[in-house]
PDB file of N, CA and C in Angstrom:
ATOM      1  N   UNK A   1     -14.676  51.463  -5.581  1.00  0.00           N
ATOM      2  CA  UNK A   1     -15.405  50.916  -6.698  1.00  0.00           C
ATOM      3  C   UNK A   1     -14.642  51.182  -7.987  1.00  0.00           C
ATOM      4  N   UNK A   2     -14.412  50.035  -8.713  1.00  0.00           N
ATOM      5  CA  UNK A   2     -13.982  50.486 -10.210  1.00  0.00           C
ATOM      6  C   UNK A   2     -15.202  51.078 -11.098  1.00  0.00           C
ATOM      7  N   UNK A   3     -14.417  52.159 -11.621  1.00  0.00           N
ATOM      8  CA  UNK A   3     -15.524  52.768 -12.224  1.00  0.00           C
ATOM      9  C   UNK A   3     -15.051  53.004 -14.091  1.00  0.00           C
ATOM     10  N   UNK A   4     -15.397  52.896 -14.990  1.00  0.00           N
ATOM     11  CA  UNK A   4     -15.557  52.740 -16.365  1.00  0.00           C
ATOM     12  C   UNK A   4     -16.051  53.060 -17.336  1.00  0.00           C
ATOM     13  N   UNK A   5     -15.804  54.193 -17.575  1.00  0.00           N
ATOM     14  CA  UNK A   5     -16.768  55.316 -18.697  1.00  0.00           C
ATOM     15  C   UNK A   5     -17.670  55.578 -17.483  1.00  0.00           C
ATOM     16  N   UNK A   6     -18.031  55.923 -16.124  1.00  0.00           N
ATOM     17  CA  UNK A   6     -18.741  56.471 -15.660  1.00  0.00           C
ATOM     18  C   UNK A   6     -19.777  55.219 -14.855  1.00  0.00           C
ATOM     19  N   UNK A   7     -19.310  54.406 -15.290  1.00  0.00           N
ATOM     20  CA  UNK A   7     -20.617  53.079 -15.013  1.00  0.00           C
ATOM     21  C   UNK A   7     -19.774  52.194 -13.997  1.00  0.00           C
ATOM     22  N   UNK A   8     -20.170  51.450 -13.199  1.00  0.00           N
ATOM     23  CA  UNK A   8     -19.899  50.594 -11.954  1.00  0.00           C
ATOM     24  C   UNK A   8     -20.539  49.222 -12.932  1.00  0.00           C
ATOM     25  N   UNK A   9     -19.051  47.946 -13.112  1.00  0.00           N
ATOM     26  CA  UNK A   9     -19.583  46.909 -13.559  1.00  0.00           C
ATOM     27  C   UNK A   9     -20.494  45.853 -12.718  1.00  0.00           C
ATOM     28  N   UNK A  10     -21.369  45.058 -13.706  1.00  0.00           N
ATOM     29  CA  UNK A  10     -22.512  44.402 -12.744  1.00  0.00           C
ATOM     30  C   UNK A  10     -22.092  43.233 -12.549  1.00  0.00           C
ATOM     31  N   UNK A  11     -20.668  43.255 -12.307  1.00  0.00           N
ATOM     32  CA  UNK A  11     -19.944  41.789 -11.765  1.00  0.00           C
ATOM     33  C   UNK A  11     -20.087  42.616 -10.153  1.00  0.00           C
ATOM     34  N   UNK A  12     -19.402  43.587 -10.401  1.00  0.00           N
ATOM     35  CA  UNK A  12     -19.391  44.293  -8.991  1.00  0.00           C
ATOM     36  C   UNK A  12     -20.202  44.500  -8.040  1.00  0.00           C
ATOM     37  N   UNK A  13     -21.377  44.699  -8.913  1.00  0.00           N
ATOM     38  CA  UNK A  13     -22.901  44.923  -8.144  1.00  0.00           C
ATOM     39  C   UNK A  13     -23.195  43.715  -7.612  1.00  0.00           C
ATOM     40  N   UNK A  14     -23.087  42.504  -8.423  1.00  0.00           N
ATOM     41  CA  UNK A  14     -23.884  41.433  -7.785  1.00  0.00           C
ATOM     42  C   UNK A  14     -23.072  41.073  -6.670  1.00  0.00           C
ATOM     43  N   UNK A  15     -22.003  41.049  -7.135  1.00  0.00           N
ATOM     44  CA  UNK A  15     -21.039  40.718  -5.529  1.00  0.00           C
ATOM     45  C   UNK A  15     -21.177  41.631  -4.476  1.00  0.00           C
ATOM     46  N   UNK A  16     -21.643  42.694  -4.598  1.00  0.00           N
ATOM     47  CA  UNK A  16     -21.753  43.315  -3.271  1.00  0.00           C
ATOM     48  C   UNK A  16     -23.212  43.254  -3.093  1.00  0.00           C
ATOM     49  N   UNK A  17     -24.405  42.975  -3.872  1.00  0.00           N
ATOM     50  CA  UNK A  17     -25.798  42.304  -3.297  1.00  0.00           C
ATOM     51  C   UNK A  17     -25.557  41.328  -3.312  1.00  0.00           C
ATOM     52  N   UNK A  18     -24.739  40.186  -3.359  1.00  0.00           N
ATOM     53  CA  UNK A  18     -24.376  39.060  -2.752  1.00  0.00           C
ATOM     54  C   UNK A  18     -23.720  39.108  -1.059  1.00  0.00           C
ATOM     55  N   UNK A  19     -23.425  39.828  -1.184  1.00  0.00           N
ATOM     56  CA  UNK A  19     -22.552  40.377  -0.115  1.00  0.00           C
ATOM     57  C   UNK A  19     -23.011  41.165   1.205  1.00  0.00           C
ATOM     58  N   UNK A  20     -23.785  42.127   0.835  1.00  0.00           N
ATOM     59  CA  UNK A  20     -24.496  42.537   2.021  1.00  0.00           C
ATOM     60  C   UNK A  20     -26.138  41.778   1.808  1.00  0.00           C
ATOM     61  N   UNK A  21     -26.564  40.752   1.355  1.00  0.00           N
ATOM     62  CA  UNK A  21     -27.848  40.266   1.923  1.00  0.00           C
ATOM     63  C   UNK A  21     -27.554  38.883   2.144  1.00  0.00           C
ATOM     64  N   UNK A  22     -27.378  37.596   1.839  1.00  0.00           N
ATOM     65  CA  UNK A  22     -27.034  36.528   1.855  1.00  0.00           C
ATOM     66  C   UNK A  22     -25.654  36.124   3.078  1.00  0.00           C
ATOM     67  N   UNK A  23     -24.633  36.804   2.333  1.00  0.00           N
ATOM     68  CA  UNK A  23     -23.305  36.753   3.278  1.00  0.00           C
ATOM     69  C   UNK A  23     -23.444  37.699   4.689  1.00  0.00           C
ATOM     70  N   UNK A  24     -24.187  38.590   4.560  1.00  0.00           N
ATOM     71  CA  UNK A  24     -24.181  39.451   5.503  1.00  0.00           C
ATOM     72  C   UNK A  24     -25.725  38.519   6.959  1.00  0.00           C
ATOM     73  N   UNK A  25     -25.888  37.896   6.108  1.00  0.00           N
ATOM     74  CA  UNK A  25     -27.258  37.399   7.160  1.00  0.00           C
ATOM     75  C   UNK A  25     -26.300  36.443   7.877  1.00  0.00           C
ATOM     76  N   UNK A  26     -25.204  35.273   6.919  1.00  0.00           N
ATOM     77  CA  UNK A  26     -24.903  34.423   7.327  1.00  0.00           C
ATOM     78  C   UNK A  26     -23.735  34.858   8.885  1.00  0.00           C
ATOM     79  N   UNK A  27     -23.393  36.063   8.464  1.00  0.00           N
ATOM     80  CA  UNK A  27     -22.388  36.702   9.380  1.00  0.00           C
ATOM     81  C   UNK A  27     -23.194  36.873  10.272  1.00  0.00           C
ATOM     82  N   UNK A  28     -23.958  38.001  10.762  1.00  0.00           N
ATOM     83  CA  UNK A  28     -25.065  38.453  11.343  1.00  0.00           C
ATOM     84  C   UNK A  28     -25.467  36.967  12.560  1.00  0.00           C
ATOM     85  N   UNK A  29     -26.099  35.971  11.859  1.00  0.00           N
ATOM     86  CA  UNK A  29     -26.481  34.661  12.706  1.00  0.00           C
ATOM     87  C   UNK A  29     -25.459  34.654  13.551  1.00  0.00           C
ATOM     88  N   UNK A  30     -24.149  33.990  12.832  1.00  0.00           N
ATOM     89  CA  UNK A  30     -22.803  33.401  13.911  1.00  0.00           C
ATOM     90  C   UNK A  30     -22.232  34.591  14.608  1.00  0.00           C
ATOM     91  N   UNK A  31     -22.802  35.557  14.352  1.00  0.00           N
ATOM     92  CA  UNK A  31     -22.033  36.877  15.370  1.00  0.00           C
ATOM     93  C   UNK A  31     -23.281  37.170  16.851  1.00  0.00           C
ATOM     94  N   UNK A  32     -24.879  36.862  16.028  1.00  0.00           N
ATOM     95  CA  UNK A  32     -25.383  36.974  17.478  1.00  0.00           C
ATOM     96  C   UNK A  32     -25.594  36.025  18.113  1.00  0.00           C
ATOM     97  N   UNK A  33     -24.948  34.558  17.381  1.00  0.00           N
ATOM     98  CA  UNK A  33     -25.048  33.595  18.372  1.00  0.00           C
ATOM     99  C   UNK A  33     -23.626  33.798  19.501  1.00  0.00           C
ATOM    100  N   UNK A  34     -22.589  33.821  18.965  1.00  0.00           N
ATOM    101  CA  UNK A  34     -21.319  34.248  19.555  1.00  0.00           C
ATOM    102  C   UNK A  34     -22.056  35.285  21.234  1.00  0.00           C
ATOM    103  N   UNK A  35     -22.494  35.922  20.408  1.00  0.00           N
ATOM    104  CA  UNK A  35     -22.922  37.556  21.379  1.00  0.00           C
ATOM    105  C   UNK A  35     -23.811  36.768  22.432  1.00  0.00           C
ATOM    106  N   UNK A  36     -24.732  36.202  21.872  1.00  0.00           N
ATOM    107  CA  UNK A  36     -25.776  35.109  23.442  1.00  0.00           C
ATOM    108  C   UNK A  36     -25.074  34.455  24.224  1.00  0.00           C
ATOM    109  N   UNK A  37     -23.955  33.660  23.428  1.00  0.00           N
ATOM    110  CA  UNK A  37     -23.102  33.010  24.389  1.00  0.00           C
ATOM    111  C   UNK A  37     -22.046  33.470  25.339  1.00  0.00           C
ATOM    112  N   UNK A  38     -21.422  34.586  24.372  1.00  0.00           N
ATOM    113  CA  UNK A  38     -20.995  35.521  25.759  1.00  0.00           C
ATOM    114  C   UNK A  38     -21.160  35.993  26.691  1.00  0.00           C
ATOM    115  N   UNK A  39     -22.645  36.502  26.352  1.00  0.00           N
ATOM    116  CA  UNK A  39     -23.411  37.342  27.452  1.00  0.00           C
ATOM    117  C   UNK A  39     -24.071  36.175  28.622  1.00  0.00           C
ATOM    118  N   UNK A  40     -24.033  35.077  27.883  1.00  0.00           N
ATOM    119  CA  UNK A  40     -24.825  33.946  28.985  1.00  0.00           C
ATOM    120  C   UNK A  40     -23.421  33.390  30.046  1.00  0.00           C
ATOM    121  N   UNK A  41     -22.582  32.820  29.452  1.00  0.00           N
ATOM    122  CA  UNK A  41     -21.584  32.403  29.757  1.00  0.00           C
ATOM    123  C   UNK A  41     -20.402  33.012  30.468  1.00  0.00           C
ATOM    124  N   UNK A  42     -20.150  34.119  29.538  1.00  0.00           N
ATOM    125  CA  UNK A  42     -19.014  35.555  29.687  1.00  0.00           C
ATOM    126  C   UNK A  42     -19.375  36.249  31.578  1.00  0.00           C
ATOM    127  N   UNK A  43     -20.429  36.377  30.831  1.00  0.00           N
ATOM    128  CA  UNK A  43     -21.093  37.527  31.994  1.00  0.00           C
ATOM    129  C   UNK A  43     -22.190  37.237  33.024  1.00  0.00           C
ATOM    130  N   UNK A  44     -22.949  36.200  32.349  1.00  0.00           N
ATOM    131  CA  UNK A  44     -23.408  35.699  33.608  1.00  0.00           C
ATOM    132  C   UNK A  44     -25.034  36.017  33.278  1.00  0.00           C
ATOM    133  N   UNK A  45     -25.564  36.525  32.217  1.00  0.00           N
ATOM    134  CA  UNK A  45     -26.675  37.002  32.109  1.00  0.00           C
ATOM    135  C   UNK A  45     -27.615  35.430  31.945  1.00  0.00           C
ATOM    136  N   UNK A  46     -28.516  36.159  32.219  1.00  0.00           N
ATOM    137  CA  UNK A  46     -29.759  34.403  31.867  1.00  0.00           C
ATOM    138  C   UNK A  46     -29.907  34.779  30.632  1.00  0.00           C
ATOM    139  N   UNK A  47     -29.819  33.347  29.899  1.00  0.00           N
ATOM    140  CA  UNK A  47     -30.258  33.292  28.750  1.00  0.00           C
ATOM    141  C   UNK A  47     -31.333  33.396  27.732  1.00  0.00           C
ATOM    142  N   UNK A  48     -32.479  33.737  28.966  1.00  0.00           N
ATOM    143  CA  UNK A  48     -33.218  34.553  27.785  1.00  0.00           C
ATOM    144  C   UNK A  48     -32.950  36.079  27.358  1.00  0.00           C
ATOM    145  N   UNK A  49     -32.493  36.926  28.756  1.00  0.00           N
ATOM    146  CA  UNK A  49     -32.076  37.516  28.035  1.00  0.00           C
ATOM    147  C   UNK A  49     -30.966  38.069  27.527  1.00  0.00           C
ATOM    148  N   UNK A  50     -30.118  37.159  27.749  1.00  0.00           N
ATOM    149  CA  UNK A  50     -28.714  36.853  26.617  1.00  0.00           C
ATOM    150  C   UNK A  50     -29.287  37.076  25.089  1.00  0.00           C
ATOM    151  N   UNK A  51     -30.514  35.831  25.020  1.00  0.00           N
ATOM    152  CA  UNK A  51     -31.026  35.583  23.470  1.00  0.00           C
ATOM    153  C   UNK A  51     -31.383  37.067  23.333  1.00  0.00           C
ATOM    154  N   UNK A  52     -32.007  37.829  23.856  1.00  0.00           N
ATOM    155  CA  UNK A  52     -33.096  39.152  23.445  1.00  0.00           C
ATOM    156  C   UNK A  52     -32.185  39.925  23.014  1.00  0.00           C
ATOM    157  N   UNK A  53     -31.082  40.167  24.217  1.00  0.00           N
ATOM    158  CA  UNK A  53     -29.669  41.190  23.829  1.00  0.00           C
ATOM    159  C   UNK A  53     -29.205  41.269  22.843  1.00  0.00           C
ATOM    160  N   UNK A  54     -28.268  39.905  22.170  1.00  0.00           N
ATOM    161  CA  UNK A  54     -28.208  39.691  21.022  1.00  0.00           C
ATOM    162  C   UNK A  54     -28.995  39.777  19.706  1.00  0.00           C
ATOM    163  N   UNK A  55     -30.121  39.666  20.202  1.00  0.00           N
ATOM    164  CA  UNK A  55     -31.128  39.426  19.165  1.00  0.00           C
ATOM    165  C   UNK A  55     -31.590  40.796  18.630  1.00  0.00           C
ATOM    166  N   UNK A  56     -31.538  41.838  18.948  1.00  0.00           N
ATOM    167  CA  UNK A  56     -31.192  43.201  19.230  1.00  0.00           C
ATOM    168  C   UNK A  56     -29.951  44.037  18.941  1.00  0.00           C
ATOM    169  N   UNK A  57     -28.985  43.246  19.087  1.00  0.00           N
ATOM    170  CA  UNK A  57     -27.599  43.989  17.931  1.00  0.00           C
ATOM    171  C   UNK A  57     -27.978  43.478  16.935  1.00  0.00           C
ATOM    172  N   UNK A  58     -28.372  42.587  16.730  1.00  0.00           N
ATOM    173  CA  UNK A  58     -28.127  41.823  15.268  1.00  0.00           C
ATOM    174  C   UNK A  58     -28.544  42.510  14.686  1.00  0.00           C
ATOM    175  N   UNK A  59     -29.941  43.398  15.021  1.00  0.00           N
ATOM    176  CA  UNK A  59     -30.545  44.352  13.394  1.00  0.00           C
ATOM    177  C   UNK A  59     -29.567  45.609  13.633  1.00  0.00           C
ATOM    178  N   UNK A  60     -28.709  46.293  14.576  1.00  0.00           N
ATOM    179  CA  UNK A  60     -27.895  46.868  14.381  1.00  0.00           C
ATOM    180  C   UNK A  60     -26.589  46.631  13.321  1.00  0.00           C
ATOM    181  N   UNK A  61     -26.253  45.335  13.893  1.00  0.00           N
ATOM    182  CA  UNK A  61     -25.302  44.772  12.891  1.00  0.00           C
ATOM    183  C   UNK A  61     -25.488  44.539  11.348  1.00  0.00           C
ATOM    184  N   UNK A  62     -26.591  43.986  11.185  1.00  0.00           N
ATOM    185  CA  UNK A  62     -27.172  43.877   9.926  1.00  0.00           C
ATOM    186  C   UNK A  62     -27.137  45.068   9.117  1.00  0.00           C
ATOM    187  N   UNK A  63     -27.942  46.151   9.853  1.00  0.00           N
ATOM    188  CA  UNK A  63     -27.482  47.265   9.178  1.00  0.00           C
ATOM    189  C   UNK A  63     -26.321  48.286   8.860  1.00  0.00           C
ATOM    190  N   UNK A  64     -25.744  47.892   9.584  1.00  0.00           N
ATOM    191  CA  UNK A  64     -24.030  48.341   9.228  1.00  0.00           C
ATOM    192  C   UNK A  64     -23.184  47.507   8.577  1.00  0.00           C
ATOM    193  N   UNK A  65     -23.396  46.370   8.397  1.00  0.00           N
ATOM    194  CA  UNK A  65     -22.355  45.344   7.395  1.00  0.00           C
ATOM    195  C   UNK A  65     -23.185  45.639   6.320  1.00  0.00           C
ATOM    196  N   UNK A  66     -24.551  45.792   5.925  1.00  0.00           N
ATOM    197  CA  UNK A  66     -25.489  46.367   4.604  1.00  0.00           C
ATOM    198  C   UNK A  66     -24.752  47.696   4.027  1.00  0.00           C
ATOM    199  N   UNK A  67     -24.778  49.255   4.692  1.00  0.00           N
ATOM    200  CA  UNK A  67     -24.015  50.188   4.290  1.00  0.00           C
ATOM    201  C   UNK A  67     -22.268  49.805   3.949  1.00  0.00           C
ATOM    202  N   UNK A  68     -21.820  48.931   4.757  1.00  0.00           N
ATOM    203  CA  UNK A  68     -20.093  48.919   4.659  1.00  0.00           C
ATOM    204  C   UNK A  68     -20.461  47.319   3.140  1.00  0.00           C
ATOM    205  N   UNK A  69     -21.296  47.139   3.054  1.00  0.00           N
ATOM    206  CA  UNK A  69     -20.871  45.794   1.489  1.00  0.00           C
ATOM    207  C   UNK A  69     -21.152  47.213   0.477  1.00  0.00           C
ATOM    208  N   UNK A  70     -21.388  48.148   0.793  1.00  0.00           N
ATOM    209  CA  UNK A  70     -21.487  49.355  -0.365  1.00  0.00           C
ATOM    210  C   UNK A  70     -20.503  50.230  -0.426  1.00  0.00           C
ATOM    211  N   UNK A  71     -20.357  50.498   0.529  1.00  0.00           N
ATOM    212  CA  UNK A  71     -19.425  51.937   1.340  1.00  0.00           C
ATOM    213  C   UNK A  71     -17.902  51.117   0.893  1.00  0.00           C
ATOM    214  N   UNK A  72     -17.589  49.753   1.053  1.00  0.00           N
ATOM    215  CA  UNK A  72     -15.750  49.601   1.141  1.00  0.00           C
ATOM    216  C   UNK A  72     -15.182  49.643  -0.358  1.00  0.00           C
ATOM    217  N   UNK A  73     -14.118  50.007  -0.275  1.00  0.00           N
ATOM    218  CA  UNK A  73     -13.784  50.688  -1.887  1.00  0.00           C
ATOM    219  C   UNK A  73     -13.744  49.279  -2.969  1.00  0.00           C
ATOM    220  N   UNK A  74     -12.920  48.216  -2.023  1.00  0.00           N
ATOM    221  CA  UNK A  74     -12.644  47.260  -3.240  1.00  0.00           C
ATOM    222  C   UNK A  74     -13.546  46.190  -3.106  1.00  0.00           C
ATOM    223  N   UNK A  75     -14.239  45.572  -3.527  1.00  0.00           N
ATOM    224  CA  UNK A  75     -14.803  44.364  -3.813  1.00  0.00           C
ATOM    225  C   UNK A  75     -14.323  43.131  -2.801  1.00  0.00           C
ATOM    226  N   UNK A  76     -13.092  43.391  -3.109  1.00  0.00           N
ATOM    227  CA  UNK A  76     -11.842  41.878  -2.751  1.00  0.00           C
ATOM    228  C   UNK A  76     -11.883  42.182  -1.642  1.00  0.00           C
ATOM    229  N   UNK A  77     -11.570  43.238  -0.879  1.00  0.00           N
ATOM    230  CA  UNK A  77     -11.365  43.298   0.426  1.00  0.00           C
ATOM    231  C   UNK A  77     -12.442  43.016   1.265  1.00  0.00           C
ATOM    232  N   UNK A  78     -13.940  43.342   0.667  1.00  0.00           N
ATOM    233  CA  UNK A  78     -15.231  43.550   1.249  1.00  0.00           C
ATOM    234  C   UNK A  78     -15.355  41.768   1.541  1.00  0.00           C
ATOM    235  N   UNK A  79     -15.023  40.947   0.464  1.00  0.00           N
ATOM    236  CA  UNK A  79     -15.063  39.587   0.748  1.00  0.00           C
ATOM    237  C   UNK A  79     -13.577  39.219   1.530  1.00  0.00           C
ATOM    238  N   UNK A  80     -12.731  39.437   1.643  1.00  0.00           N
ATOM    239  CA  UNK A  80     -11.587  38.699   2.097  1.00  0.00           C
ATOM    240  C   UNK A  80     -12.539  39.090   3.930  1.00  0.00           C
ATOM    241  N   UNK A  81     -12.990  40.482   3.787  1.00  0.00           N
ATOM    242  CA  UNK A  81     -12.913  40.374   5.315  1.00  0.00           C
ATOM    243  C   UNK A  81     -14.435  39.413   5.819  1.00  0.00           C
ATOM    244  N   UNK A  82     -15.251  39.482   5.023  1.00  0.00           N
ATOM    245  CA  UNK A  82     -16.473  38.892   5.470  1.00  0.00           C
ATOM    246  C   UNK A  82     -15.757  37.333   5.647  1.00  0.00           C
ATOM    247  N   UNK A  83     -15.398  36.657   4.604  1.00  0.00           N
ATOM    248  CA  UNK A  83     -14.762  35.886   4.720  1.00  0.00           C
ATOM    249  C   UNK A  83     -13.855  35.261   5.677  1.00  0.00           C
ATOM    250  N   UNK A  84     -13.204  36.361   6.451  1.00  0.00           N
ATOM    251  CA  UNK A  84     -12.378  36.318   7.627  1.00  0.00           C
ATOM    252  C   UNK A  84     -13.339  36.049   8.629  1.00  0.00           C
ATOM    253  N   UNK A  85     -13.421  37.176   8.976  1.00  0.00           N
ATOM    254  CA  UNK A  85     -14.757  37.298  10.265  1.00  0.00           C
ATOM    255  C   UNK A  85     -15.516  35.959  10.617  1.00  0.00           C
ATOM    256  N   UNK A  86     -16.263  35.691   9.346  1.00  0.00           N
ATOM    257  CA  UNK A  86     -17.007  34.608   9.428  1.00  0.00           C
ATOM    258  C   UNK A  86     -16.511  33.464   9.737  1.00  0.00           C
ATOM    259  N   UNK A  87     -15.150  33.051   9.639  1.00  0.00           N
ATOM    260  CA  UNK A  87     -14.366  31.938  10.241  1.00  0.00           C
ATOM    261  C   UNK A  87     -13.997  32.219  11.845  1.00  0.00           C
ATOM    262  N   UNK A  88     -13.434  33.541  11.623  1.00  0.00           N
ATOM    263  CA  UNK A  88     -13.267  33.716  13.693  1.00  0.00           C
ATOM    264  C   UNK A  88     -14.541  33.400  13.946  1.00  0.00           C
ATOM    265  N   UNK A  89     -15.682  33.753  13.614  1.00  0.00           N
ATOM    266  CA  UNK A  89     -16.565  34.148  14.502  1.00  0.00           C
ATOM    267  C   UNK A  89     -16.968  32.533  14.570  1.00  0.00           C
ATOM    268  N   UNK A  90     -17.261  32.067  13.325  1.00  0.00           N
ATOM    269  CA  UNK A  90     -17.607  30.042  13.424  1.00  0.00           C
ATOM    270  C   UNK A  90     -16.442  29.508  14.064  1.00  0.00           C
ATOM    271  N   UNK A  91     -15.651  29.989  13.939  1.00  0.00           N
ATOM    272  CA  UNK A  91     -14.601  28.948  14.908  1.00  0.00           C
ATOM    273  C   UNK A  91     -14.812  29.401  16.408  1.00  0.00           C
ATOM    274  N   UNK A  92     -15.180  30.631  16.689  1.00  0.00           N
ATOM    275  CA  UNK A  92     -15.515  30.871  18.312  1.00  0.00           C
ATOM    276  C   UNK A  92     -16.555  30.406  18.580  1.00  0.00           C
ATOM    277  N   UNK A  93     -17.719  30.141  17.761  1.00  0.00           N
ATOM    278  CA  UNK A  93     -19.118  29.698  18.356  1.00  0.00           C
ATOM    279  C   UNK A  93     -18.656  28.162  18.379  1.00  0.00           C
ATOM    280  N   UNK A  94     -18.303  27.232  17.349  1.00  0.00           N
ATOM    281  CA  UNK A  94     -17.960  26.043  17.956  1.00  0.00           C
ATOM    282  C   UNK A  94     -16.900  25.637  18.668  1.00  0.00           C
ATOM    283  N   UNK A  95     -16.504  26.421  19.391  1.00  0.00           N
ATOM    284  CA  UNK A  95     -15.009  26.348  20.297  1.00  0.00           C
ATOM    285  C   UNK A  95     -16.036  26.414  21.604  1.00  0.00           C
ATOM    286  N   UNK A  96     -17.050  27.627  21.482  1.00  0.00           N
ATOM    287  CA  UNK A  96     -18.193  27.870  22.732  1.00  0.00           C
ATOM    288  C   UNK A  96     -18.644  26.437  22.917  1.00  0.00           C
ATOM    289  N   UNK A  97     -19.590  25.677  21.873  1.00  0.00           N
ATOM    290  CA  UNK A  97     -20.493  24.854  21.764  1.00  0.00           C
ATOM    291  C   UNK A  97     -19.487  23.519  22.311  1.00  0.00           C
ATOM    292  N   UNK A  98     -18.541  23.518  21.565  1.00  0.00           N
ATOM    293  CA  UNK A  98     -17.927  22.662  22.376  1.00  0.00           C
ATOM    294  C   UNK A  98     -17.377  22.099  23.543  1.00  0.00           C
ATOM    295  N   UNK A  99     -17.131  23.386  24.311  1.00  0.00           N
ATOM    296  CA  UNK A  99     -17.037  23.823  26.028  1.00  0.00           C
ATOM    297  C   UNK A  99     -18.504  23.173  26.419  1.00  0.00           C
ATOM    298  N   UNK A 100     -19.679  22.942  26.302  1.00  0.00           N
ATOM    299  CA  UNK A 100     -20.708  22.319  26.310  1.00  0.00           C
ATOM    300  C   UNK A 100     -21.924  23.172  26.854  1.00  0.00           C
ATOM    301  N   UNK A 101     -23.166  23.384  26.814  1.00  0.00           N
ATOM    302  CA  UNK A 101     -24.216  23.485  27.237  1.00  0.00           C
ATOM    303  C   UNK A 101     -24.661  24.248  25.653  1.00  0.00           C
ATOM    304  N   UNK A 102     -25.645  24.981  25.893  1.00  0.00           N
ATOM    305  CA  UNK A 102     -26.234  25.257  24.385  1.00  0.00           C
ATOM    306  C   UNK A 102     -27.758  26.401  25.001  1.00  0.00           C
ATOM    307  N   UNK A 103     -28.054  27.721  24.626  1.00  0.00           N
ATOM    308  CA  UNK A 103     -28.903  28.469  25.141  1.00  0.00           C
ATOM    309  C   UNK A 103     -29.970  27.895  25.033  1.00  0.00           C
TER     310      UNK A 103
END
């Protein structure tokens, strides 16, 4: 965190409550859809409870990308990687979806 006479600027703040609630949900979705489809597809599980499994990290996940949009030192990096992620992870769910069937 840049810090400035003692104070954390509120460019900074909003980007990281931009960051872990909004960006972090949008991650969260395409990571436990990814996770259903693995587990349905990957491994063989039935898809309901593929859906439940997943549906079940996700508030794990949620809550650890929430502490790490606070916890990572720089701003830039906290978005370059959400930013990242969120493309592997959308480019693996429609790479899945496209292989064809749908939970």
């Amino acid at each position: 965190m840049t810090v400035r006479n003692g104070t954390i600027g509120r460019c900074e703040i909003a980007a990281r409550l931009i960051a872990a609630i909004p960006a972090n949900y949008l991650l969260t979705s395409v990571a436990t859809a990814c996770l259903a489809r693995l587990l349905w597809q990957g491994l063989g599980v039935d898809p309901a409870n593929a859906s439940v499994a997943a549906t079940l990290a996700s508030f794990a996940l949620f809550a650890v990308l929430a502490l790490v949009a606070f916890g990572a030192r720089s701003v830039v990096r906290l978005w370059l990687w959400l930013a990242g992620s969120g493309l592997l992870l959308g480019a693996a769910l429609w790479f899945s979806l496209s292989m064809g069937g749908r939970i």
